[in-house]
C-alpha atoms as a PDB file:
ATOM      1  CA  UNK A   1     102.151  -7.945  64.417  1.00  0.00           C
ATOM      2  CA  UNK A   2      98.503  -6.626  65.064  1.00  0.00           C
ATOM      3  CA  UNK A   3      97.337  -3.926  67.399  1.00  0.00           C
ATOM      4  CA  UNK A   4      93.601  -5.713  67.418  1.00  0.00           C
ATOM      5  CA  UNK A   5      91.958  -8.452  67.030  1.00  0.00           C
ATOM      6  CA  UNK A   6      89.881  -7.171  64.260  1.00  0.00           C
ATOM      7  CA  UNK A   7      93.189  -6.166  62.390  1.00  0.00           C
ATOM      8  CA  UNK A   8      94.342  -9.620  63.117  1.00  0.00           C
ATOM      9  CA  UNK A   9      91.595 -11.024  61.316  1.00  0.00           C
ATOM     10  CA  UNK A  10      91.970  -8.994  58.213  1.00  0.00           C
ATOM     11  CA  UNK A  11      95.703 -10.173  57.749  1.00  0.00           C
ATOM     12  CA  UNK A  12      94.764 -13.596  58.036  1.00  0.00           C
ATOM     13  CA  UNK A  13      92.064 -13.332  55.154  1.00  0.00           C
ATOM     14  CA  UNK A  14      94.883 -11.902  53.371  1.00  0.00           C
ATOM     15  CA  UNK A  15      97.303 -14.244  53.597  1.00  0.00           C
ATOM     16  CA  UNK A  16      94.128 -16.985  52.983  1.00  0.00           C
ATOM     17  CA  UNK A  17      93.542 -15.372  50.370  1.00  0.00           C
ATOM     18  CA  UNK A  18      96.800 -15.252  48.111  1.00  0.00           C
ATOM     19  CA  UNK A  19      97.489 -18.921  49.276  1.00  0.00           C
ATOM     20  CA  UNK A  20      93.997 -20.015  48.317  1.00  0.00           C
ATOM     21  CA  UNK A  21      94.771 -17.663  44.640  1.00  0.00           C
ATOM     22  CA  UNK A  22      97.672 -19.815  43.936  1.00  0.00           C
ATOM     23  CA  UNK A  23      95.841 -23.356  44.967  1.00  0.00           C
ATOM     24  CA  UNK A  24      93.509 -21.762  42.102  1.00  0.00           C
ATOM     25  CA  UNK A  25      96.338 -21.529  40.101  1.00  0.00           C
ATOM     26  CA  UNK A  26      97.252 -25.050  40.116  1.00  0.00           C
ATOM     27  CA  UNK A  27      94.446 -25.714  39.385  1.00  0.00           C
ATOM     28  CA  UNK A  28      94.111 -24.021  36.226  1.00  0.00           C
ATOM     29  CA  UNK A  29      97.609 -25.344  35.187  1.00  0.00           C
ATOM     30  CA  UNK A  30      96.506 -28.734  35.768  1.00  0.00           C
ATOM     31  CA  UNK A  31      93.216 -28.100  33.773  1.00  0.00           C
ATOM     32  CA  UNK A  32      95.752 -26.706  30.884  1.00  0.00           C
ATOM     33  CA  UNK A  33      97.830 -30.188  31.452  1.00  0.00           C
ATOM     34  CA  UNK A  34      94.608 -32.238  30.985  1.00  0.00           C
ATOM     35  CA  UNK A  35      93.693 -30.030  27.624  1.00  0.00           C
ATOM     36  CA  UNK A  36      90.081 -28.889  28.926  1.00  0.00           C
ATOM     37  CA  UNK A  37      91.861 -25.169  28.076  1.00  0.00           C
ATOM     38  CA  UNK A  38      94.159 -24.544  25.194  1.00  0.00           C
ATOM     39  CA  UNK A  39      96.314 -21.890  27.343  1.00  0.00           C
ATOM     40  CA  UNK A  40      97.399 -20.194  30.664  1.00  0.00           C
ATOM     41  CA  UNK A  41      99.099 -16.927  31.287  1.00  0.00           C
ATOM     42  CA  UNK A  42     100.376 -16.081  34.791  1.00  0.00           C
ATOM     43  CA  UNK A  43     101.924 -12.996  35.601  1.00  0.00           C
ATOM     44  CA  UNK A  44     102.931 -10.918  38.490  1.00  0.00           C
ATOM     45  CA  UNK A  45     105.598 -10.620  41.301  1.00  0.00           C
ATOM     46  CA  UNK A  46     108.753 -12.368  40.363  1.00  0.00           C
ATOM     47  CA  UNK A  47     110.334 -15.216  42.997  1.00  0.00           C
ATOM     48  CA  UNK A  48     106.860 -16.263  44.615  1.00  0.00           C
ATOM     49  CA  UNK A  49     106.391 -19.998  43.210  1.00  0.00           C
ATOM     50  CA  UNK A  50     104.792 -19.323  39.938  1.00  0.00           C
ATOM     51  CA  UNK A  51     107.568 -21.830  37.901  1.00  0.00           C
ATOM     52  CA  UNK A  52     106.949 -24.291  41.031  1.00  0.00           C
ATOM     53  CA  UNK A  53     103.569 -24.928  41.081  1.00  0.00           C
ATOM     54  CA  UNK A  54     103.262 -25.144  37.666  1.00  0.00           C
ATOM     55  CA  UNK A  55     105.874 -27.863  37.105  1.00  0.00           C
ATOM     56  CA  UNK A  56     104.743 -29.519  40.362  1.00  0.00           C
ATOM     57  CA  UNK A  57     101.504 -30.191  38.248  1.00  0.00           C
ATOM     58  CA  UNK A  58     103.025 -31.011  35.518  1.00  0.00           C
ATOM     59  CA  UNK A  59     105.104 -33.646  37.485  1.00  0.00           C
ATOM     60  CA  UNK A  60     101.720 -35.027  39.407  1.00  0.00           C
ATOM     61  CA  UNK A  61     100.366 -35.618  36.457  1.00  0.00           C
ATOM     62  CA  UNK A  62     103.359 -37.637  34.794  1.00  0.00           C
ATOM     63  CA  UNK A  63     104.440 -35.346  32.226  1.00  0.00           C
ATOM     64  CA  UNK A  64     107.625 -35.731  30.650  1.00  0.00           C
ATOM     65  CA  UNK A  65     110.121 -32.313  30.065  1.00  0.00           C
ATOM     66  CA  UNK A  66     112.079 -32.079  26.338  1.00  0.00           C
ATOM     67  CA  UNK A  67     115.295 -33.122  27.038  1.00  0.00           C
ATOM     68  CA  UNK A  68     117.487 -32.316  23.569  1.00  0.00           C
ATOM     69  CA  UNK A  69     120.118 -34.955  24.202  1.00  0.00           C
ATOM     70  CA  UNK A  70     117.570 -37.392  24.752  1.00  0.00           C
ATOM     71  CA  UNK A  71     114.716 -36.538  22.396  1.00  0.00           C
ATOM     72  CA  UNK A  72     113.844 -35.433  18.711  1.00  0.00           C
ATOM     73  CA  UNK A  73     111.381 -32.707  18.977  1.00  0.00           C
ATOM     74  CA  UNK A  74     108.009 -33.812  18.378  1.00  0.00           C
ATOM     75  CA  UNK A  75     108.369 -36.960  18.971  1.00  0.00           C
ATOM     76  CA  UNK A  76     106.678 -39.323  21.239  1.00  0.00           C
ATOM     77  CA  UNK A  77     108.829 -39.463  24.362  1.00  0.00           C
ATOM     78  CA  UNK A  78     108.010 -36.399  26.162  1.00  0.00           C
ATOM     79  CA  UNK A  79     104.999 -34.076  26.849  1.00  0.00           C
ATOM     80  CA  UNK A  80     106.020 -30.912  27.062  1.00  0.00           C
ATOM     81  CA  UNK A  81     108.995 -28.217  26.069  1.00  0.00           C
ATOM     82  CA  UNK A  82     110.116 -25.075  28.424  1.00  0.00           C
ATOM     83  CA  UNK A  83     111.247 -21.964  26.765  1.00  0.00           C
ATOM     84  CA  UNK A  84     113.161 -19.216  28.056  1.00  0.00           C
ATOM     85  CA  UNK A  85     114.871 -16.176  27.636  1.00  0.00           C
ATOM     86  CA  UNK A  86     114.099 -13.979  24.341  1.00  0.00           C
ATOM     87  CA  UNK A  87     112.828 -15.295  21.622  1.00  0.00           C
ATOM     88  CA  UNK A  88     111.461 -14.155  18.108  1.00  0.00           C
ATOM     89  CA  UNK A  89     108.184 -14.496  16.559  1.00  0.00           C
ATOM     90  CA  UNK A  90     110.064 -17.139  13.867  1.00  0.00           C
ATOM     91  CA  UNK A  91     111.672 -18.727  17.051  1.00  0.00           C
ATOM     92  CA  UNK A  92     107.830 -19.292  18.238  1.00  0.00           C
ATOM     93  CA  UNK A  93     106.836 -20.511  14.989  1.00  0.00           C
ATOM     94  CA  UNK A  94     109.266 -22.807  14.828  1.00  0.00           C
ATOM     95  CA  UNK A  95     108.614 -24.191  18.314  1.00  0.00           C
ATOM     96  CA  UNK A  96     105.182 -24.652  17.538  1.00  0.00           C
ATOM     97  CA  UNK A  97     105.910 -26.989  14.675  1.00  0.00           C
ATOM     98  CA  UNK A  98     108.166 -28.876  16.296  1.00  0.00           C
ATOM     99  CA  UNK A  99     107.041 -29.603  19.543  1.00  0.00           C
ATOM    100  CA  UNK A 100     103.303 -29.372  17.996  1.00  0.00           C
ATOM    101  CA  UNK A 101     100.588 -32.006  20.141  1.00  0.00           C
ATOM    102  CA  UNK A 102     102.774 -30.563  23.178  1.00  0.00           C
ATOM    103  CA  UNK A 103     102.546 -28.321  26.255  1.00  0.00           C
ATOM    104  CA  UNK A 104     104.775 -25.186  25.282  1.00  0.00           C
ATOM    105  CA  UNK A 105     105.583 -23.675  28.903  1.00  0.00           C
ATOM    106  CA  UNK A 106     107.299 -19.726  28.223  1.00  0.00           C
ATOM    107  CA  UNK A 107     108.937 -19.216  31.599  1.00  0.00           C
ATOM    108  CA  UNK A 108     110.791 -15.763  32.099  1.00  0.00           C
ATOM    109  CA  UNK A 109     109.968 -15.061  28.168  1.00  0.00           C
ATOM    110  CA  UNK A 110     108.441 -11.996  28.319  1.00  0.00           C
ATOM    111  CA  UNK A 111     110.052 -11.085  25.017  1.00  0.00           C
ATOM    112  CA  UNK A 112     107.200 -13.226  22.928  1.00  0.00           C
ATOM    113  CA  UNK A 113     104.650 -11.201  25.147  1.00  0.00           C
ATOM    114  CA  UNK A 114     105.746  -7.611  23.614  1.00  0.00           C
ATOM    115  CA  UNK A 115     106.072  -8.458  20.349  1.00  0.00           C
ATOM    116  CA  UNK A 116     103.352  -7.883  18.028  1.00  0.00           C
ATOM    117  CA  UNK A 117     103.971 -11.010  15.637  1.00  0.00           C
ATOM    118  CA  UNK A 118     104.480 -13.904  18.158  1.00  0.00           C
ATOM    119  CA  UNK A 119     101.178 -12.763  19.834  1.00  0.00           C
ATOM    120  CA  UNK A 120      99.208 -12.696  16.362  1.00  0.00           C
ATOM    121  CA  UNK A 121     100.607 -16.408  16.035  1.00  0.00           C
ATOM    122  CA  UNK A 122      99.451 -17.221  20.008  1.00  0.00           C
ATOM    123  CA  UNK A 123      95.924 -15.575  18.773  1.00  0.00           C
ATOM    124  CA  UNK A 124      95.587 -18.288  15.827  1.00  0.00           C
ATOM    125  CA  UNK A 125      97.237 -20.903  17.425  1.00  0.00           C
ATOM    126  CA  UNK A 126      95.246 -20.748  20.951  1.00  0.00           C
ATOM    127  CA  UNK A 127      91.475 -19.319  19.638  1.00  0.00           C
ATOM    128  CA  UNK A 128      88.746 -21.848  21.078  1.00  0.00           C
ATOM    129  CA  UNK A 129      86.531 -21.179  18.420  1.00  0.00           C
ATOM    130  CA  UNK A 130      89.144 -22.088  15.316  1.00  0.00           C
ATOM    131  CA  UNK A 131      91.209 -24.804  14.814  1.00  0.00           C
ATOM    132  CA  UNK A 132      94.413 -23.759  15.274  1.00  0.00           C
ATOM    133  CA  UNK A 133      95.792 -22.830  12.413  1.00  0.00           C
ATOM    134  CA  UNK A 134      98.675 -20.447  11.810  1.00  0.00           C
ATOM    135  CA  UNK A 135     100.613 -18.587   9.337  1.00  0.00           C
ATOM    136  CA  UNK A 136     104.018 -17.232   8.642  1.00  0.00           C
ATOM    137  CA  UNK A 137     103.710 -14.255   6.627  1.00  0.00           C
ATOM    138  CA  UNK A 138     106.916 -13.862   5.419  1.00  0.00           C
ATOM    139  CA  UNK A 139     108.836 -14.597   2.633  1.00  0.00           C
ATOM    140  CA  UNK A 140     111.905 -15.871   4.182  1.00  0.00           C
ATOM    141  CA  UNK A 141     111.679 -19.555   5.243  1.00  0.00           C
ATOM    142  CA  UNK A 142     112.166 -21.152   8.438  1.00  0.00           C
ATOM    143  CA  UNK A 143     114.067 -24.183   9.131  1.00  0.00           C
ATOM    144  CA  UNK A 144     113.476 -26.883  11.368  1.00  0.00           C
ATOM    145  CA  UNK A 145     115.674 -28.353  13.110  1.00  0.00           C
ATOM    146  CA  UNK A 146     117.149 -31.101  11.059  1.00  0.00           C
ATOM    147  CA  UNK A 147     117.634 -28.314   8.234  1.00  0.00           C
ATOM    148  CA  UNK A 148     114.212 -29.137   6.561  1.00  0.00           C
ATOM    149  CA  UNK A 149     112.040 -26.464   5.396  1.00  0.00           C
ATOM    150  CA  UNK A 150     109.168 -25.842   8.008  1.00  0.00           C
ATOM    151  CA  UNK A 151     105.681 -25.462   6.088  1.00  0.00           C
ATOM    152  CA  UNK A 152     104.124 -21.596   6.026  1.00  0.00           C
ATOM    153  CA  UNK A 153     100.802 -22.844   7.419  1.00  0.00           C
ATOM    154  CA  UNK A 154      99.940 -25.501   9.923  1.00  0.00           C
ATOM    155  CA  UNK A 155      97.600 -26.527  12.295  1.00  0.00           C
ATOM    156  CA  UNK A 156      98.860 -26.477  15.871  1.00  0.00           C
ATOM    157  CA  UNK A 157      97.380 -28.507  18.268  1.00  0.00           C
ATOM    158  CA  UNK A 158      99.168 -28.546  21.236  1.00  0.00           C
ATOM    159  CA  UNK A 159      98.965 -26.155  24.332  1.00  0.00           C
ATOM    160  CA  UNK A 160     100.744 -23.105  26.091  1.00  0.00           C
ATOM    161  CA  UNK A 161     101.456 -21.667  29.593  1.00  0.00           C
ATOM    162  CA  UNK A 162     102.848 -18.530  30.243  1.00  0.00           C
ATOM    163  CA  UNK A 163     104.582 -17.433  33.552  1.00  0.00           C
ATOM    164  CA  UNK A 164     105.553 -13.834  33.510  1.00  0.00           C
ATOM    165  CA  UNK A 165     106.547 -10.857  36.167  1.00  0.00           C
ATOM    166  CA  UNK A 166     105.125  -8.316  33.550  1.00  0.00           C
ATOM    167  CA  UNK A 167     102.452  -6.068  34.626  1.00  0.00           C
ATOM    168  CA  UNK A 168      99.867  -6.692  32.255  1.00  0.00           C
ATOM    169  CA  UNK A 169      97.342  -4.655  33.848  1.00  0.00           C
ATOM    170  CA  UNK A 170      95.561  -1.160  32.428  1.00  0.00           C
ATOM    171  CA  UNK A 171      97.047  -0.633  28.943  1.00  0.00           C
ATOM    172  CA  UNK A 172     100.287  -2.084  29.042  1.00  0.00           C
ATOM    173  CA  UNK A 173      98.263  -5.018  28.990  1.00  0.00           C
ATOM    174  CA  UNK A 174      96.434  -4.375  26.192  1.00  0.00           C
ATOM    175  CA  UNK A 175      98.109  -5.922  23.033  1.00  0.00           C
ATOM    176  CA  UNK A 176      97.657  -9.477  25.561  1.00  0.00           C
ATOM    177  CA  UNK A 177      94.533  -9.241  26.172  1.00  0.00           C
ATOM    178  CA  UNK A 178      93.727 -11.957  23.065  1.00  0.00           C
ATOM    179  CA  UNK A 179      96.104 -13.960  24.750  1.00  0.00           C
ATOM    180  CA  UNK A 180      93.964 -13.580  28.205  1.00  0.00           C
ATOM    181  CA  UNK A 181      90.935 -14.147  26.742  1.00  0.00           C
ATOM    182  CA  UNK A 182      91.705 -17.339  25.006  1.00  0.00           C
ATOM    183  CA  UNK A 183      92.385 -19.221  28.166  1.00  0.00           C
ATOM    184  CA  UNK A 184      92.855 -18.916  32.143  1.00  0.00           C
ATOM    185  CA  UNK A 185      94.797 -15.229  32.729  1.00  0.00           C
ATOM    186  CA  UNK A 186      95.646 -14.936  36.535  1.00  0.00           C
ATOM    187  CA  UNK A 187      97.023 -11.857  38.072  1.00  0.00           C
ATOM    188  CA  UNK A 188      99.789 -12.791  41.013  1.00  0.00           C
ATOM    189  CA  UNK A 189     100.965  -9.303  41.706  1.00  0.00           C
ATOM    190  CA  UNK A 190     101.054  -8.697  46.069  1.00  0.00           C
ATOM    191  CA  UNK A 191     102.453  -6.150  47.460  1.00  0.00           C
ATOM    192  CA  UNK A 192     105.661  -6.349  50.283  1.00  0.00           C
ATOM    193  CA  UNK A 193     103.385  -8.025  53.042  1.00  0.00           C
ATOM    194  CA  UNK A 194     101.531 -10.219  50.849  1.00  0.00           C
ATOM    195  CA  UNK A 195     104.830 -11.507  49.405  1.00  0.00           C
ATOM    196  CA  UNK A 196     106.453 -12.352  53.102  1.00  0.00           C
ATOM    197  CA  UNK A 197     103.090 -14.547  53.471  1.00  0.00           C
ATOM    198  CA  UNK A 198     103.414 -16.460  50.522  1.00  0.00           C
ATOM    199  CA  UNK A 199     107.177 -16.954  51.234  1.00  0.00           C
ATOM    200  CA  UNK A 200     106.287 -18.284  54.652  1.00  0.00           C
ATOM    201  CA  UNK A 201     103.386 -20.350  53.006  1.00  0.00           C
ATOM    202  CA  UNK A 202     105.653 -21.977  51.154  1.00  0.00           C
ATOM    203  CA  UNK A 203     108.109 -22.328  53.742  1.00  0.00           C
ATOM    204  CA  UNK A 204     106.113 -24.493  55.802  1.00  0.00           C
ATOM    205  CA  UNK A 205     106.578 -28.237  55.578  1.00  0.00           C
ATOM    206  CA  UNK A 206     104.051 -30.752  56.322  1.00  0.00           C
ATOM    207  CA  UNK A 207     104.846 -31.036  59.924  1.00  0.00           C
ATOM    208  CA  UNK A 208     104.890 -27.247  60.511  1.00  0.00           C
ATOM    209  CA  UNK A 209     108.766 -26.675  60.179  1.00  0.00           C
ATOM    210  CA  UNK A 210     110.250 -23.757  58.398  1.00  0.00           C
ATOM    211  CA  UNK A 211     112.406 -26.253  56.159  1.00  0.00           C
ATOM    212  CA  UNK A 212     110.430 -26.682  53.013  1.00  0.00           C
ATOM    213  CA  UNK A 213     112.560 -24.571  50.886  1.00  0.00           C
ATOM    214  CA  UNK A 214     115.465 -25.790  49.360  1.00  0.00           C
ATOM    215  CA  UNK A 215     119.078 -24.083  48.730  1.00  0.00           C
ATOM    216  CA  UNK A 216     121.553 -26.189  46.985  1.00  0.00           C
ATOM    217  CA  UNK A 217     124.531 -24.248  48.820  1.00  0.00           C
ATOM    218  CA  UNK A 218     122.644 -24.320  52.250  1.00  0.00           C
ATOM    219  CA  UNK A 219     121.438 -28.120  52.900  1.00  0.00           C
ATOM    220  CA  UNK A 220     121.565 -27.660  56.538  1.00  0.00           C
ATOM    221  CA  UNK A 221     119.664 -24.623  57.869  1.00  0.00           C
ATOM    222  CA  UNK A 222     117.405 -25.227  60.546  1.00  0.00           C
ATOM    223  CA  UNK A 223     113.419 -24.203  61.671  1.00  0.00           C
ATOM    224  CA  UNK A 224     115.058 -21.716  63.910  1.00  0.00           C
ATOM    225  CA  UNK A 225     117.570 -20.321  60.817  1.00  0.00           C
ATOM    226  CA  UNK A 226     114.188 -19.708  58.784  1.00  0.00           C
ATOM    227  CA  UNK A 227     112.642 -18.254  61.374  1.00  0.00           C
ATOM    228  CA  UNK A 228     115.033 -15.301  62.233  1.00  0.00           C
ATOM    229  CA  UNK A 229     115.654 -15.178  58.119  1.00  0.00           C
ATOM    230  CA  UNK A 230     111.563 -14.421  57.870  1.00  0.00           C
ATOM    231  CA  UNK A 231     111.469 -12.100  61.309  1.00  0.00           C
ATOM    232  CA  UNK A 232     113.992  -9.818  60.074  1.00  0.00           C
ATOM    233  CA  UNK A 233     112.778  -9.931  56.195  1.00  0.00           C
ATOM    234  CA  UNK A 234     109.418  -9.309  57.165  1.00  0.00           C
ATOM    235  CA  UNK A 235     110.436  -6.326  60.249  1.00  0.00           C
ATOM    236  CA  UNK A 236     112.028  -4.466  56.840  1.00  0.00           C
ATOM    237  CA  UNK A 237     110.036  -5.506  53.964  1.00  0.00           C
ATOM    238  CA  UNK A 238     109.339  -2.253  52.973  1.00  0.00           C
ATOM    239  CA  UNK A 239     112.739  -1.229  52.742  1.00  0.00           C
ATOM    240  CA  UNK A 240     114.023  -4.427  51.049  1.00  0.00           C
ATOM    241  CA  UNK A 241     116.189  -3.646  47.669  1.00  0.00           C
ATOM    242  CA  UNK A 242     114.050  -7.313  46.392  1.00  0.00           C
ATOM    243  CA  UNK A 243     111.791  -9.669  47.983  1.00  0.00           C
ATOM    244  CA  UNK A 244     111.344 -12.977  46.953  1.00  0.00           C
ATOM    245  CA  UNK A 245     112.221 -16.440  47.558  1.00  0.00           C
ATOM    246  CA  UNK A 246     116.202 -15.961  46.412  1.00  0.00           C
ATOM    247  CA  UNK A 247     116.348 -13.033  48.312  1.00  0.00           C
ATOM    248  CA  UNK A 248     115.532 -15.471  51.350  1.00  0.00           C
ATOM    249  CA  UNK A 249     118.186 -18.110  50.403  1.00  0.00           C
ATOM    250  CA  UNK A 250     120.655 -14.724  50.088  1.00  0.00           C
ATOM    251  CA  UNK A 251     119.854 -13.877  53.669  1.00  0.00           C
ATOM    252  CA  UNK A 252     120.408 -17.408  54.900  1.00  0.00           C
ATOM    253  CA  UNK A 253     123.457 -17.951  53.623  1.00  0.00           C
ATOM    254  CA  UNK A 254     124.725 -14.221  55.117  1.00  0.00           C
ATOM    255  CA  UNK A 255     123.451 -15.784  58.204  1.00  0.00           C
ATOM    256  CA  UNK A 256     125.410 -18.810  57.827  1.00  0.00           C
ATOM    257  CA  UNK A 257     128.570 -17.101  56.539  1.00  0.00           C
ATOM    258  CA  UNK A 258     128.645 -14.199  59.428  1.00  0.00           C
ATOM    259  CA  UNK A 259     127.996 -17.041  62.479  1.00  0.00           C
ATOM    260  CA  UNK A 260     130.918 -18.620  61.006  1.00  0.00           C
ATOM    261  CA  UNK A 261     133.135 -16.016  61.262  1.00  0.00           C
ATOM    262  CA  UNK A 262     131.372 -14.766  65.173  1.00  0.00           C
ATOM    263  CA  UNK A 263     130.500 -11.309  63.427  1.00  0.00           C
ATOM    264  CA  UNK A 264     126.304 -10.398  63.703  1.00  0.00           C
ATOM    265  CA  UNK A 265     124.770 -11.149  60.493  1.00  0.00           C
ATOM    266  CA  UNK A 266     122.127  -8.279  60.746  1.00  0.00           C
ATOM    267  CA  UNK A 267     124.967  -6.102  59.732  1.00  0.00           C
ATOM    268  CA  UNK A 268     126.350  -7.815  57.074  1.00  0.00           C
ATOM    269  CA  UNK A 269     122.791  -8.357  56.145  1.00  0.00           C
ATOM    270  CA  UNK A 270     121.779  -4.683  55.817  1.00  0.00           C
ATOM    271  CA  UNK A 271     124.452  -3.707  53.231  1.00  0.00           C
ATOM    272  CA  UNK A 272     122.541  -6.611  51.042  1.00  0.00           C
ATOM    273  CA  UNK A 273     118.937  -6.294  51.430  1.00  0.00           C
ATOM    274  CA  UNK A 274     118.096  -3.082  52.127  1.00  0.00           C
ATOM    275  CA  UNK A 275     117.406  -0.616  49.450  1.00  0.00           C
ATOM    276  CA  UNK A 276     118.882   2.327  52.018  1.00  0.00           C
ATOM    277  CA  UNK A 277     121.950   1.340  54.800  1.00  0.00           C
ATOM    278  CA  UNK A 278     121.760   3.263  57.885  1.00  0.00           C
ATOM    279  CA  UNK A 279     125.491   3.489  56.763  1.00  0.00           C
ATOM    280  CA  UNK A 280     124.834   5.382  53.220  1.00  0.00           C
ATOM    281  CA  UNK A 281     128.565   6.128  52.419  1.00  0.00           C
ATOM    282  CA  UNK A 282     129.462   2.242  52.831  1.00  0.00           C
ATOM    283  CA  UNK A 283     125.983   1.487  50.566  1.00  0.00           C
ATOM    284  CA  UNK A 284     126.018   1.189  46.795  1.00  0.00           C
ATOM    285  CA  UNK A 285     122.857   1.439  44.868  1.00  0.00           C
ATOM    286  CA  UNK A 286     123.878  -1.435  42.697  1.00  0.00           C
ATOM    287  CA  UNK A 287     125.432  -3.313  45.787  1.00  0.00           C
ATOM    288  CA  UNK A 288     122.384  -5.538  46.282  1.00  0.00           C
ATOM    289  CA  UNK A 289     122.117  -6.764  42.578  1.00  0.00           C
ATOM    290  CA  UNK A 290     126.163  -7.316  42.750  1.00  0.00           C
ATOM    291  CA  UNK A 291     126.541  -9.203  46.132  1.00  0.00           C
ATOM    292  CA  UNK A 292     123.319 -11.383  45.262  1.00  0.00           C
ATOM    293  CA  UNK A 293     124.689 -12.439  42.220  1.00  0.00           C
ATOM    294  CA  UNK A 294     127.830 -13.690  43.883  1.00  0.00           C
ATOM    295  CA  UNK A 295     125.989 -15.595  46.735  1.00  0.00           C
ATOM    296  CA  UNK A 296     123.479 -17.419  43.856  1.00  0.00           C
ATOM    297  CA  UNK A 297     126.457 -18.480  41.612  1.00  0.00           C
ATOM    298  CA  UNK A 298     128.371 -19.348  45.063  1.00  0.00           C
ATOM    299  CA  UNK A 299     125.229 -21.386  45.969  1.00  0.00           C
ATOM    300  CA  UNK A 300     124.293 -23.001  42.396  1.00  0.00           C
ATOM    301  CA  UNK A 301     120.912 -21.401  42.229  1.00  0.00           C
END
């Protein structure tokens, strides 16, 4: 809420203008998909859509995901590979060989983004001005995946995208900055009112209703269940333990479970999402982590 007009105004640009800064996003992952840039790096708040719009371009433009039980890596059935979780420098190597002529997208990976080796390999592998070609320093071979020995220098010509929460900015980011450089970079840090726009951006189906989001353990919430979900996110945002998309699906199904029993959800809610309870000795400080957990693997997300 706004006390002025002019203030009203201001919040609007804002929210325009982290809505239009992910359009641009797609954007650059779709000129990534269509090879006019050999890379991509996102980074930034955590929960927001980054992994969405990114595979929503991917799927627009036809692109086929590595399925192991259905493909041999490299071959000709499918168009790109997503990694996650940590990974080594040889790990990265070795993905590059196999899956080389592909799209490489390193989702929630941010372990190839602090280590010195992997991102001398991403500097070879995605400079604009070379060709491509990398090599594996060290004496001890790597094997591919059919137990062959994988050559120590190769020419990669396939692609990368990397979606991170990392702050990259100021010197933390400097050891990426190669990485940056070499492609689109695209900082999608907001801060707690930001965020709640983006969230209701997203939201928004295209006739208007609050029902765009989808919750495999909550099929059937309503407009009107989103809307008192966002009000009451949004009236404590800056006292939210997390604030993302999950943390929206964690309120809704609070909501859902405390209307069941004919309790008020706001109070089961609060124990949950705030970082401080009006009721400290009931509140854990690890509380939030442990309950969400629960709900998520309750709800299959």
């Amino acid at each position: 809420l706004t006390d002025s007009g002019d203030s009203g105004k201001e919040e609007k640009g804002e929210e325009s203008d982290i809505n239009h800064k992910f359009e641009a996003f797609g954007r650059f992952a779709a000129g990534v998909i269509k090879g006019r840039m050999k890379s991509l790096i996102a980074y930034g708040s955590g929960g927001v859509g980054k992994t969405f719009t990114v595979t929503q371009e991917l799927k627009k433009a036809g692109k086929k995901i590595f399925d192991p039980e259905l493909h041999d890596p490299g071959d000709d059935s499918y168009d790109y590979v997503k990694l996650t979780g940590k990974m080594t420098a040889a790990a990265v190597y070795k993905a590059m060989y196999e899956h080389n002529g592909k799209i490489l997208l390193f989702d929630d990976c941010d372990s190839v983004l602090q280590d010195e080796n992997a991102i001398n390999l991403f500097k070879g592998a995605l400079d604009t001005s070379g060709d491509g070609t990398i090599d594996w320093g060290s004496s001890k071979k790597i094997k591919g995946a059919f137990g062959d020995e994988i050559p120590q220098k190769f020419k990669f010509e396939g692609r990368a995208m990397f979606i991170s929460n990392l702050d990259i900015e100021g010197k933390a980011g400097e050891m990426l900055q190669p990485i940056v450089s070499r492609g689109y970079g695209i900082n999608l840090s907001m801060d707690r009112k930001a965020t709640m726009d983006r969230i209701r951006h997203i939201a928004t189906s295209a006739d208007g209703k609050l029902t765009n989001l989808k919750f495999p353990g909550i099929p059937d919430y309503t407009h009107e269940d989103m809307e008192t979900v966002l009000a009451y996110a949004d009236k404590h945002r800056e006292k939210a333990a997390d604030l993302n998309v999950r943390t929206i699906g964690t309120l809704l199904a609070i909501k859902k479970d405390a209307e069941a029993a004919g309790v008020p959800w706001e109070r089961d809610a609060q124990y949950v999402y705030l970082r401080k309870s009006e009721e400290p000795d009931i509140y854990n400080g690890g509380l939030f982590n442990k309950q969400r957990r629960a709900i998520e693997k309750a709800m299959g997300i």
